[in-house]
Protein backbone atom coordinates (compact mmCIF):
# COMPACT_ATOMS: atom_id res chain seq x y z
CA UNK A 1 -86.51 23.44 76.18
CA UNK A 2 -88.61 25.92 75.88
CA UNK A 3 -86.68 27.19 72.71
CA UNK A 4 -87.96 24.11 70.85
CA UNK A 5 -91.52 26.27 70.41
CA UNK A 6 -91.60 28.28 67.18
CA UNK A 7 -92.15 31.92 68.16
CA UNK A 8 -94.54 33.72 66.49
CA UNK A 9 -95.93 37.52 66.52
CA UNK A 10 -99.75 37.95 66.10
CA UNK A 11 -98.81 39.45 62.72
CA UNK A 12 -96.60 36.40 61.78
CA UNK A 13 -99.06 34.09 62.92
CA UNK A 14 -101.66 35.94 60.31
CA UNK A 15 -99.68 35.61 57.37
CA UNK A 16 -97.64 31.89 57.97
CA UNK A 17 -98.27 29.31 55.49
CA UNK A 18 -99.37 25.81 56.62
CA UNK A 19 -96.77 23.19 55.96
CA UNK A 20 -96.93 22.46 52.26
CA UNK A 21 -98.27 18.96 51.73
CA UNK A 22 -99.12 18.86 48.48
CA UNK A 23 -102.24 16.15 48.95
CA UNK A 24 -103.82 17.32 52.57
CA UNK A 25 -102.53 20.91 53.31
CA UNK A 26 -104.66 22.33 55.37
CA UNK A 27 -105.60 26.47 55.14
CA UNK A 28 -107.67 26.89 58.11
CA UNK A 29 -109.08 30.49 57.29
CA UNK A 30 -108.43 31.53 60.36
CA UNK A 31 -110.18 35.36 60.63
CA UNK A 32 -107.64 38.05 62.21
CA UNK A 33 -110.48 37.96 65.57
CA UNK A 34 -109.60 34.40 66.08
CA UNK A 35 -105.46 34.80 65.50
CA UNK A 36 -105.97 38.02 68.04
CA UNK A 37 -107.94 35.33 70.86
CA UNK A 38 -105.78 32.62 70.03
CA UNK A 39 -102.22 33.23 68.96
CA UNK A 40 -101.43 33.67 72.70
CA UNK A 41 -101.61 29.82 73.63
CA UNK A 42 -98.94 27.34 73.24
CA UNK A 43 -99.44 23.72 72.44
CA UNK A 44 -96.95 20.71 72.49
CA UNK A 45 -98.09 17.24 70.74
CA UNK A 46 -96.80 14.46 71.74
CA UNK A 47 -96.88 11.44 69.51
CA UNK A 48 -96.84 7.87 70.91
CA UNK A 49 -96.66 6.26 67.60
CA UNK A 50 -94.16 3.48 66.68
CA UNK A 51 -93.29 3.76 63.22
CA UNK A 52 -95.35 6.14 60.78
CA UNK A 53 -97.88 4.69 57.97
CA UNK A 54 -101.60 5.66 58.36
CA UNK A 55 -104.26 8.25 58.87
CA UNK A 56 -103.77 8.38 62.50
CA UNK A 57 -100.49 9.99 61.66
CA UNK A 58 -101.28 12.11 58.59
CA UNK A 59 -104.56 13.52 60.64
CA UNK A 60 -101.89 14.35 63.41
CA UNK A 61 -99.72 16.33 61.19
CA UNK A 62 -102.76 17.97 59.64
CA UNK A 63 -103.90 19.25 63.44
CA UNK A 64 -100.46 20.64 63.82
CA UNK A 65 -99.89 22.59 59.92
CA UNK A 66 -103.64 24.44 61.81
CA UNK A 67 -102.71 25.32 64.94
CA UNK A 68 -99.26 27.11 63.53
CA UNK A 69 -101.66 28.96 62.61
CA UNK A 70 -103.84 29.89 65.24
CA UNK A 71 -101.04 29.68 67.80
CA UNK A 72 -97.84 31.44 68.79
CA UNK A 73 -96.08 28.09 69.80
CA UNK A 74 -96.22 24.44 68.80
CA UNK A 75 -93.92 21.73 69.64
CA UNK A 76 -93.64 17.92 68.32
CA UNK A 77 -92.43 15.73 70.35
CA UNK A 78 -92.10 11.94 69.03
CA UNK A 79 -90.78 8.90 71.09
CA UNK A 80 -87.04 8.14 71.00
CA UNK A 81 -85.59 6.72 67.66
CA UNK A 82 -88.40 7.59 65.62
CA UNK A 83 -88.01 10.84 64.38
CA UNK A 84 -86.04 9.85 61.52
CA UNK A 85 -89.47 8.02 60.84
CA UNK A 86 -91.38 10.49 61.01
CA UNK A 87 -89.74 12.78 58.53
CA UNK A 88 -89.72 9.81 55.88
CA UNK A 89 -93.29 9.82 56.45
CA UNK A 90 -93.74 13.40 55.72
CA UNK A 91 -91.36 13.41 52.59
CA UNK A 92 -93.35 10.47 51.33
CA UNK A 93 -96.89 12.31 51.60
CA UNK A 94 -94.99 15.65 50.20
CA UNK A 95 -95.10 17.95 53.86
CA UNK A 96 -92.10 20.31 53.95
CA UNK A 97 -91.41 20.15 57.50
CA UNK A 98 -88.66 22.09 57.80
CA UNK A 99 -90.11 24.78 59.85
CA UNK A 100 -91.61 22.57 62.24
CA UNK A 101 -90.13 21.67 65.84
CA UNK A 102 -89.68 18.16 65.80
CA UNK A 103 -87.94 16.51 69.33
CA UNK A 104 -86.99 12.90 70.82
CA UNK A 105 -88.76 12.38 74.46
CA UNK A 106 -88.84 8.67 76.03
CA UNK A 107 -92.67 8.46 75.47
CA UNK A 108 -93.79 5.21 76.79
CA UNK A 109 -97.08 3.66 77.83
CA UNK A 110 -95.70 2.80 81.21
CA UNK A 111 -93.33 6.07 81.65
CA UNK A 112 -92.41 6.84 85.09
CA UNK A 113 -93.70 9.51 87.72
CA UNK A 114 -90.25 11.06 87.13
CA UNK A 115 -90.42 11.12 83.45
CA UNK A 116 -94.09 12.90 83.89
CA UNK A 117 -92.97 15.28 85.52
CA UNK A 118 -89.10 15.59 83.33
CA UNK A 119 -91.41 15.91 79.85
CA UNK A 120 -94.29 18.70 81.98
CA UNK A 121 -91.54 20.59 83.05
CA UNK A 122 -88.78 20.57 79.76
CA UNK A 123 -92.03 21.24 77.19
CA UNK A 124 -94.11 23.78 79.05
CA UNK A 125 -97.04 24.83 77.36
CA UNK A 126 -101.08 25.43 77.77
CA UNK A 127 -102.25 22.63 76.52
CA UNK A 128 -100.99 18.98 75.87
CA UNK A 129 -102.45 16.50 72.77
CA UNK A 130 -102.36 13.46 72.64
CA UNK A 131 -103.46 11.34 69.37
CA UNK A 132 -104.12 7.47 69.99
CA UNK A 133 -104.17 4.52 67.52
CA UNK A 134 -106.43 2.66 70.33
CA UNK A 135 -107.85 2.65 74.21
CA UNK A 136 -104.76 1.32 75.07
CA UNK A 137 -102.05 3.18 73.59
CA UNK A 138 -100.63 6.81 74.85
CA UNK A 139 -99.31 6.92 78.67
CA UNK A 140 -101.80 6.63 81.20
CA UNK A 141 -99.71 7.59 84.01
CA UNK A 142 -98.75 10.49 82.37
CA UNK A 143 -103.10 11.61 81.64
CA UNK A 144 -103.22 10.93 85.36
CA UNK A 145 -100.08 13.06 86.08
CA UNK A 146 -101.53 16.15 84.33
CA UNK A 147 -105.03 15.95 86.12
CA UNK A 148 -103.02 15.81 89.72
CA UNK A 149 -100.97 18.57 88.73
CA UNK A 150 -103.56 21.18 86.65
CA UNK A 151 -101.77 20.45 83.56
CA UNK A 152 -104.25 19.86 79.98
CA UNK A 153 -104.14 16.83 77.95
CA UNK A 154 -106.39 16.47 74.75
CA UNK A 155 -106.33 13.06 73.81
CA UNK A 156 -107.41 12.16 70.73
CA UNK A 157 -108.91 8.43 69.72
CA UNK A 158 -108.45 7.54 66.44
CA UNK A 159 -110.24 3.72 66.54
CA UNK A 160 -113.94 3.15 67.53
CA UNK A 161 -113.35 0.19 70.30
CA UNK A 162 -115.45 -2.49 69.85
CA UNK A 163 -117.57 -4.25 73.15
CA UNK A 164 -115.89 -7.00 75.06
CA UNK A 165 -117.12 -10.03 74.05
CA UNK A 166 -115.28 -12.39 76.30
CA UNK A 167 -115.80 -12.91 79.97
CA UNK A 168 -113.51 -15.19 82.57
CA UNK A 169 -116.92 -17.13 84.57
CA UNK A 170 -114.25 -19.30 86.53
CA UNK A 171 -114.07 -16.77 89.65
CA UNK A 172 -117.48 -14.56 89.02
CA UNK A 173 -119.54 -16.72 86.72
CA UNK A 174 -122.05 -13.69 87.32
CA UNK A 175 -119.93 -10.44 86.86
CA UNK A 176 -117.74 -11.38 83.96
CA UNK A 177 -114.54 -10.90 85.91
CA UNK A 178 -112.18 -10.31 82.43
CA UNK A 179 -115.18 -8.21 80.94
CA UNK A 180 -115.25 -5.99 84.22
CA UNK A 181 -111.90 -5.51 84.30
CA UNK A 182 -111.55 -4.71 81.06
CA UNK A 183 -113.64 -1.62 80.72
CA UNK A 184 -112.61 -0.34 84.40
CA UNK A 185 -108.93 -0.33 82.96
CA UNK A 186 -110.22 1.79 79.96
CA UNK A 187 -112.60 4.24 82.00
CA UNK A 188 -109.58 4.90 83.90
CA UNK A 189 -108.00 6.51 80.90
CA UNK A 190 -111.04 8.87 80.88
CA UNK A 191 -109.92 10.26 84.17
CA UNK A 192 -106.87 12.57 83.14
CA UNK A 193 -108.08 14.27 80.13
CA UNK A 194 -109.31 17.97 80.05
CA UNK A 195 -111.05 16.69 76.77
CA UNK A 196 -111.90 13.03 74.74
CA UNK A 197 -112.27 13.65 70.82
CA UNK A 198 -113.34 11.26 69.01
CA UNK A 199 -112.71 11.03 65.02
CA UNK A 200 -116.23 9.81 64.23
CA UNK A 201 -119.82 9.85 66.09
CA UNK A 202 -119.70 6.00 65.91
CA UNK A 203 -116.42 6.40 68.43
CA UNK A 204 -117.60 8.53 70.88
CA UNK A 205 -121.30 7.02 71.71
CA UNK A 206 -119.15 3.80 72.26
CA UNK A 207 -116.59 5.40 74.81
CA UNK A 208 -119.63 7.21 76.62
CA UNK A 209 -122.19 3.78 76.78
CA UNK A 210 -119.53 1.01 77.06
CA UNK A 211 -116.76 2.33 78.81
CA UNK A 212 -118.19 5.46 81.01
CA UNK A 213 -116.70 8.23 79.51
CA UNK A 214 -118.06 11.82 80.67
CA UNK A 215 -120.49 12.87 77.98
CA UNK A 216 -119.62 16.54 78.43
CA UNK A 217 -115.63 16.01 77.98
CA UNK A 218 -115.86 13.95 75.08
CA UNK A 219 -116.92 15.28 71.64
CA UNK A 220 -116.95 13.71 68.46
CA UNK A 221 -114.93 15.72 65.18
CA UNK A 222 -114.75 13.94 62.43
CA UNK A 223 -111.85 13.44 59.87
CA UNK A 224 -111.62 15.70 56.98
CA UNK A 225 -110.32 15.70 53.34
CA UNK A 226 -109.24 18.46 51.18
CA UNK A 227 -111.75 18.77 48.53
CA UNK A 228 -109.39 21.34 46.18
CA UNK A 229 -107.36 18.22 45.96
CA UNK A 230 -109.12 14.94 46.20
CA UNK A 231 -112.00 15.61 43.58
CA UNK A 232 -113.10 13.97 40.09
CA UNK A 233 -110.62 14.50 36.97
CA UNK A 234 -111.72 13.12 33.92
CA UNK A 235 -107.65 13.23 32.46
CA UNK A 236 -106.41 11.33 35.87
CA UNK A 237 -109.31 8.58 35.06
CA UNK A 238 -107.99 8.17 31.34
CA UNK A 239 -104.31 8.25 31.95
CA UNK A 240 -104.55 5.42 34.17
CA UNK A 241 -106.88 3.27 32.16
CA UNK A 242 -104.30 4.07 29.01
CA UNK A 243 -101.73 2.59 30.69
CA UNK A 244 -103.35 -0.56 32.29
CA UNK A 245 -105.25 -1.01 28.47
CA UNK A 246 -108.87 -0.97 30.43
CA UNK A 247 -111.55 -0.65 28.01
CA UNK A 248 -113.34 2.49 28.45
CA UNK A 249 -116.95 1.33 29.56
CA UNK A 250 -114.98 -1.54 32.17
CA UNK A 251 -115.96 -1.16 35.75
CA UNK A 252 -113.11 -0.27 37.51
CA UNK A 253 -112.57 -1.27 41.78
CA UNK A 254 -109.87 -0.01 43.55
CA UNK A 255 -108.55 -0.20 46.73
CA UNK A 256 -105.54 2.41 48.44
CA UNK A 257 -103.98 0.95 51.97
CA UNK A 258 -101.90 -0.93 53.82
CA UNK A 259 -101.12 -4.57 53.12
CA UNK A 260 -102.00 -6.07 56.80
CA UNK A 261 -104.10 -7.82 58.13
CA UNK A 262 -106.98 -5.81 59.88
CA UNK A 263 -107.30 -4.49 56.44
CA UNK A 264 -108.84 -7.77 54.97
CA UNK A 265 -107.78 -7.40 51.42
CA UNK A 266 -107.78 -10.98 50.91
CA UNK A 267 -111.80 -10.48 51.47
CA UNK A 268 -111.73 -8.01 48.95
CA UNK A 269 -109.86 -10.46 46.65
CA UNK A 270 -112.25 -13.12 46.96
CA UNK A 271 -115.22 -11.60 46.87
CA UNK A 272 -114.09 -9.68 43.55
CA UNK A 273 -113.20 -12.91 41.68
CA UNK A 274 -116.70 -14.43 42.84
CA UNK A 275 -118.69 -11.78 41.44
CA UNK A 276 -116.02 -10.64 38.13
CA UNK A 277 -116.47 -14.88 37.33
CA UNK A 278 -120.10 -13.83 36.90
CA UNK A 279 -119.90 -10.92 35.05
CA UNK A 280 -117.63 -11.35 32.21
CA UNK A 281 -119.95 -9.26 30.59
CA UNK A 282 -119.15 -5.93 32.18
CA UNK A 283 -114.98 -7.10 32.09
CA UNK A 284 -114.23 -5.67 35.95
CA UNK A 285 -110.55 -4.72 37.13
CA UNK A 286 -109.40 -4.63 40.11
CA UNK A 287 -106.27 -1.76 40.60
CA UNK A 288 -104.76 -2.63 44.50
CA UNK A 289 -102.20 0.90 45.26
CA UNK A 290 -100.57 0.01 48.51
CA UNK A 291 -97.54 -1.48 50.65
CA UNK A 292 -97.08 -3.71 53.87
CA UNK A 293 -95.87 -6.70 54.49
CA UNK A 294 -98.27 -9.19 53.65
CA UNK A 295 -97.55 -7.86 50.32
CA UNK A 296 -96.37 -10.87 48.88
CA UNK A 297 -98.86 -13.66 50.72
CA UNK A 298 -101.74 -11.20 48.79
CA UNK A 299 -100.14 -11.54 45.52
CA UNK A 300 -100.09 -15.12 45.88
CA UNK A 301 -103.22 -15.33 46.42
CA UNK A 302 -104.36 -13.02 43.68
CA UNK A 303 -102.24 -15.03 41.07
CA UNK A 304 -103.90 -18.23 42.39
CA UNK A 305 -107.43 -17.07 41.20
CA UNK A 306 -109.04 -17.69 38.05
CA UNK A 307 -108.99 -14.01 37.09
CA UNK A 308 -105.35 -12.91 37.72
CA UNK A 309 -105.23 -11.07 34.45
CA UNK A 310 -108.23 -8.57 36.27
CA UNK A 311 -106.26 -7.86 39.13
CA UNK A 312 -103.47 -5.06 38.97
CA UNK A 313 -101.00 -4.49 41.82
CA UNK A 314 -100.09 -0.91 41.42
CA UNK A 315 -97.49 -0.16 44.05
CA UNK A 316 -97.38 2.56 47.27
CA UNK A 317 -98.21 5.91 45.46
CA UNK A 318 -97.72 9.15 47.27
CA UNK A 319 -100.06 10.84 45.08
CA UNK A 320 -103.16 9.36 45.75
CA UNK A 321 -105.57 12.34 44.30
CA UNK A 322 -104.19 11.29 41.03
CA UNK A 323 -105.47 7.64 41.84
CA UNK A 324 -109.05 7.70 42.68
CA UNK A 325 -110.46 9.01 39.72
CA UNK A 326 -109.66 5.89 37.93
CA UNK A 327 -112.13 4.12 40.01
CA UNK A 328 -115.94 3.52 39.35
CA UNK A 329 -116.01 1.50 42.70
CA UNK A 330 -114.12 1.43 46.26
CA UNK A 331 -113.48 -1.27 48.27
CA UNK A 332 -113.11 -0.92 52.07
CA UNK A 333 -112.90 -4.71 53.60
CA UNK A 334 -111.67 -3.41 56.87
CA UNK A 335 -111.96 -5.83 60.27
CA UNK A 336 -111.50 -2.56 62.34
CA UNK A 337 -111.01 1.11 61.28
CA UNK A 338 -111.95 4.77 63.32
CA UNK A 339 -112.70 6.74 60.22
CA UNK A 340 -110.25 6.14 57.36
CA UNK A 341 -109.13 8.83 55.60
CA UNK A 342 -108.57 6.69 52.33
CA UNK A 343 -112.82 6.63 52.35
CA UNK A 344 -113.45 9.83 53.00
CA UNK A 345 -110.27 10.57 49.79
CA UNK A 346 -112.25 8.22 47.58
CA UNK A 347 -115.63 9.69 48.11
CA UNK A 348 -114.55 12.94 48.00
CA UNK A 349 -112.90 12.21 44.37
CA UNK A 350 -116.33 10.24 43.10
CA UNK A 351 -116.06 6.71 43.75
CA UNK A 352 -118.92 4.67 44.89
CA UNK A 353 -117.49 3.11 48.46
CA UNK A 354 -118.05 -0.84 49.10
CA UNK A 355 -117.27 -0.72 52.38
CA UNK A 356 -117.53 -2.93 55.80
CA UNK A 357 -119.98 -1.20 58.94
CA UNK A 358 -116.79 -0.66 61.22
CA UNK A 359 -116.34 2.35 62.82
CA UNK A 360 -117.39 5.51 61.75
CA UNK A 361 -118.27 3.94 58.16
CA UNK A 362 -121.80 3.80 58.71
CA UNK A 363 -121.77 7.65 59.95
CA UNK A 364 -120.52 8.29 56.70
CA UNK A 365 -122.22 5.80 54.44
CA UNK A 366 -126.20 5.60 53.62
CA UNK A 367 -126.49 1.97 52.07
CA UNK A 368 -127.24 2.64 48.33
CA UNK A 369 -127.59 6.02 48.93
CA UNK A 370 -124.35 7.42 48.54
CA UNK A 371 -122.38 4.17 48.88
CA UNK A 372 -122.80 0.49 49.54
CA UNK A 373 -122.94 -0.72 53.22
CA UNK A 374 -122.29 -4.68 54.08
CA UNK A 375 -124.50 -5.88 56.99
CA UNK A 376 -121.11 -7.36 58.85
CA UNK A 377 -117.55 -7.66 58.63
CA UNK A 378 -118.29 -11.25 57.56
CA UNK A 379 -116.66 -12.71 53.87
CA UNK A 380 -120.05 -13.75 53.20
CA UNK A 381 -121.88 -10.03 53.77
CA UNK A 382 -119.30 -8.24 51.75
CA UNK A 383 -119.30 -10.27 48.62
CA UNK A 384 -123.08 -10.14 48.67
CA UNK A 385 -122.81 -6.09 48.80
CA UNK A 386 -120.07 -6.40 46.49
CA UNK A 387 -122.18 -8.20 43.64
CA UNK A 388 -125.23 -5.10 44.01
CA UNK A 389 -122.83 -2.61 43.79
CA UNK A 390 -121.67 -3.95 40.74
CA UNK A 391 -124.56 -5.28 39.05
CA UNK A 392 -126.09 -1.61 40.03
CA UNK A 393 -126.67 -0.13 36.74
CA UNK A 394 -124.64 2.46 35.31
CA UNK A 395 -126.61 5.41 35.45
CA UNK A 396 -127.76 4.33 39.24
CA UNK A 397 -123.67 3.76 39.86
CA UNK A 398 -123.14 7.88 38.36
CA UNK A 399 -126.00 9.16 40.81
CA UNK A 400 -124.36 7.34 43.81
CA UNK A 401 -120.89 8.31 43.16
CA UNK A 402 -122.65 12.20 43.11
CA UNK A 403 -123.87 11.55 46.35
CA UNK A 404 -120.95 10.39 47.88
CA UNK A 405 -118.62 13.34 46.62
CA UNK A 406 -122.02 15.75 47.93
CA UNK A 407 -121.42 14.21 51.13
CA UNK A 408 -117.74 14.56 51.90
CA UNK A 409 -117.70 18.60 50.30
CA UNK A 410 -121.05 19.16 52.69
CA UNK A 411 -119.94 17.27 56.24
CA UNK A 412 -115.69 16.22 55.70
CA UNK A 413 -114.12 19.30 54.40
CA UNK A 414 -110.92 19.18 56.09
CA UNK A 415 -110.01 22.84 56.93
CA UNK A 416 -113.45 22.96 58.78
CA UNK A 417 -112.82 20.08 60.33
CA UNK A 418 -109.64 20.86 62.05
CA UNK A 419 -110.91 24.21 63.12
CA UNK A 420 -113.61 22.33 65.08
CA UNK A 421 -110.62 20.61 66.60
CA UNK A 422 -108.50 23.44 67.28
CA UNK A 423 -111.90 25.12 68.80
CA UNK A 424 -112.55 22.15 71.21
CA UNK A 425 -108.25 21.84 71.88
CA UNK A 426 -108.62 25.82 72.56
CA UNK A 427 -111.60 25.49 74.59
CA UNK A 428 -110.42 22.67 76.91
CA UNK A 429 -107.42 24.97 77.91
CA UNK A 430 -110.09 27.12 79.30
């Protein structure tokens, strides 16, 4: 199928437009030196996902609006059925895809030798990538397929796996039997690939000191945000505060995600209504933007507490630039994350992050620096870093939100960042 790839001229290549996504587009600045070294290579993306929702996604789409343009052919290739997906997830964050080659392949974790070698041979190109939600996900047969038969894979790992904890003592009360097991099976998935990226720093010490992984093949790039978009509007922050009849000098915490349940809003929840109970003085809200389905269990919840009036479910917004300006405070209450795009968004737009230290959060945040970190993932730890953050005074509050917006337009712009990604998907093609 090798008319699936979008053909492009070295002089086409230097004038296309990314895809237009209207919150995250992504204009790499690619010099004419770089199109004339790199518009020769072909890449295909293959996308193991079941249904589209998160930043694992969006950043996927991202890395494919850069290399169209810094290469003369890219394919993506989604498992069967979920295409349709896919482009309701790219109307809903505003990406015209319409240019883009999107095709159905069986993807599976446990796809066949024949089905290997069916997808290598009807999608030939230089270089394969692979984005994964976890360790576990993506096709390990096929990452061992390419590295018997000289084909590239770039995988991608979008979570920042935590150590195993558990051990089976009933057969080898020394070794750890499930424990041994367990990271064998995932250093096996470090075989195939011509290169590991990690989306934070946090991600890819793990994979090298727990699970093996070759420190030369796997690099760390970090997410990115577009800071022409996601930035501080004074007008956004009014309009919103107009219409949900905040007083001006109220401290305002938001939070932008999916309703489920590695998320932890209900954390977030109670540890706001423990600390707004003690600070009627400074009249907090609490705006929740979002969608899943514990949607409902949440609300529950939140109309159970003694402060219902302070909390405002806002509904999914597609538009979440407009959003974060309205908040002096972010909450992040995460169980497990890589590095979530809605905290790099927020700090980029000049909110103050209260986040949890799992994964690449704490290469992001400096506790009280430029955000507020908890010590744990524990209920406990976060509503005791929720009441500094907002007892913090005012004035403090300003200089941290500074910080945090210095921080994401210094390290997380997002055109840089996917050029270091194209650079290391380039440079594993050899």
């Amino acid at each position: 199928m090798e008319d699936l790839f979008v053909e492009l001229s070295a002089a086409r290549v230097a004038a296309v437009m990314p895809l237009q996504h209207s919150g995250n587009a992504v204009d790499c600045g690619v010099s004419p030196k770089a199109i004339a070294e790199m518009s020769g290579r072909s890449v295909c993306v293959l996308l193991f996902f079941d249904g589209y929702k998160g930043g694992a996604e969006l950043h996927s789409i991202q890395l494919v609006e850069c290399l169209r343009q810094r290469c003369e052919r890219v394919a993506l290739v989604v498992k069967a059925g979920q295409r349709s997906a896919l482009l309701n997830f790219l109307r809903l964050h505003g990406v015209d895809a319409s240019e883009v080659p999107i095709d159905e392949f069986p993807l599976a974790e446990d796809m066949s030798w024949a089905a290997c070698r069916r997808l290598f041979r009807n999608y030939a190109a230089d270089i394969y990538v692979c984005p994964k939600g976890g360790l576990g996900s993506g096709s390990g047969k096929l990452e061992s397929y390419a590295r018997l038969y000289g084909r590239r894979i770039v995988t991608i790992e979008h979570t920042a796996p935590r150590q195993p904890v558990y051990a089976d003592r009933r057969f080898f009360p020394r070794l750890g039997y499930w424990q041994f097991t367990y990271r064998l099976r995932r250093w096996r998935r470090s075989i195939g690939p011509a290169r590991i990226v990690a989306v934070s720093c946090t991600a890819r010490n793990r994979l090298v000191s727990l699970f093996g992984y070759p420190v030369r093949r796997t690099v760390a790039v970090p997410n990115g945000v577009a800071t022409d978009r996601f930035r501080p509007v004074a007008s956004r922050r009014d309009q919103i505060r107009q219409e949900q009849q905040i007083p001006e000098q109220a401290l305002v915490c938001g939070m932008v995600c999916r309703f489920v349940d590695a998320k932890a809003i209900d954390v977030a929840i109670r540890a706001f209504e423990s600390v707004a109970l003690a600070s009627i003085e400074t009249s907090p809200y609490l705006l929740i933007y979002g969608d899943g389905p514990l949607k409902s269990t949440l609300i529950e919840q939140s109309q159970a507490t003694a402060i219902s009036d302070k909390i405002r479910w806002m509904g999914a917004t597609s538009e979440p630039w407009n959003v974060y300006p309205a908040f002096d405070l972010f909450l992040l209450s995460s169980r497990q994350e890589g590095l979530p795009l809605g905290l790099l968004e927020a700090m980029a737009c000049g909110c103050a992050p209260v986040a949890t230290p799992v994964g690449g959060v704490p290469d992001v945040i400096r506790h009280q620096e430029n955000g507020f970190l908890a010590h744990s993932i524990e209920p406990a730890d976060y509503d005791a870093t929720l009441t500094r953050a907002m007892r913090t005074p005012r004035p403090d509050l300003q200089e941290i939100s500074r910080r945090a917006m210095e921080t994401i337009c210094k390290s997380y712009e997002l055109s840089i960042q996917m050029n270091r990604l194209c650079d290391e998907i380039f440079e594993a093609c050899g």
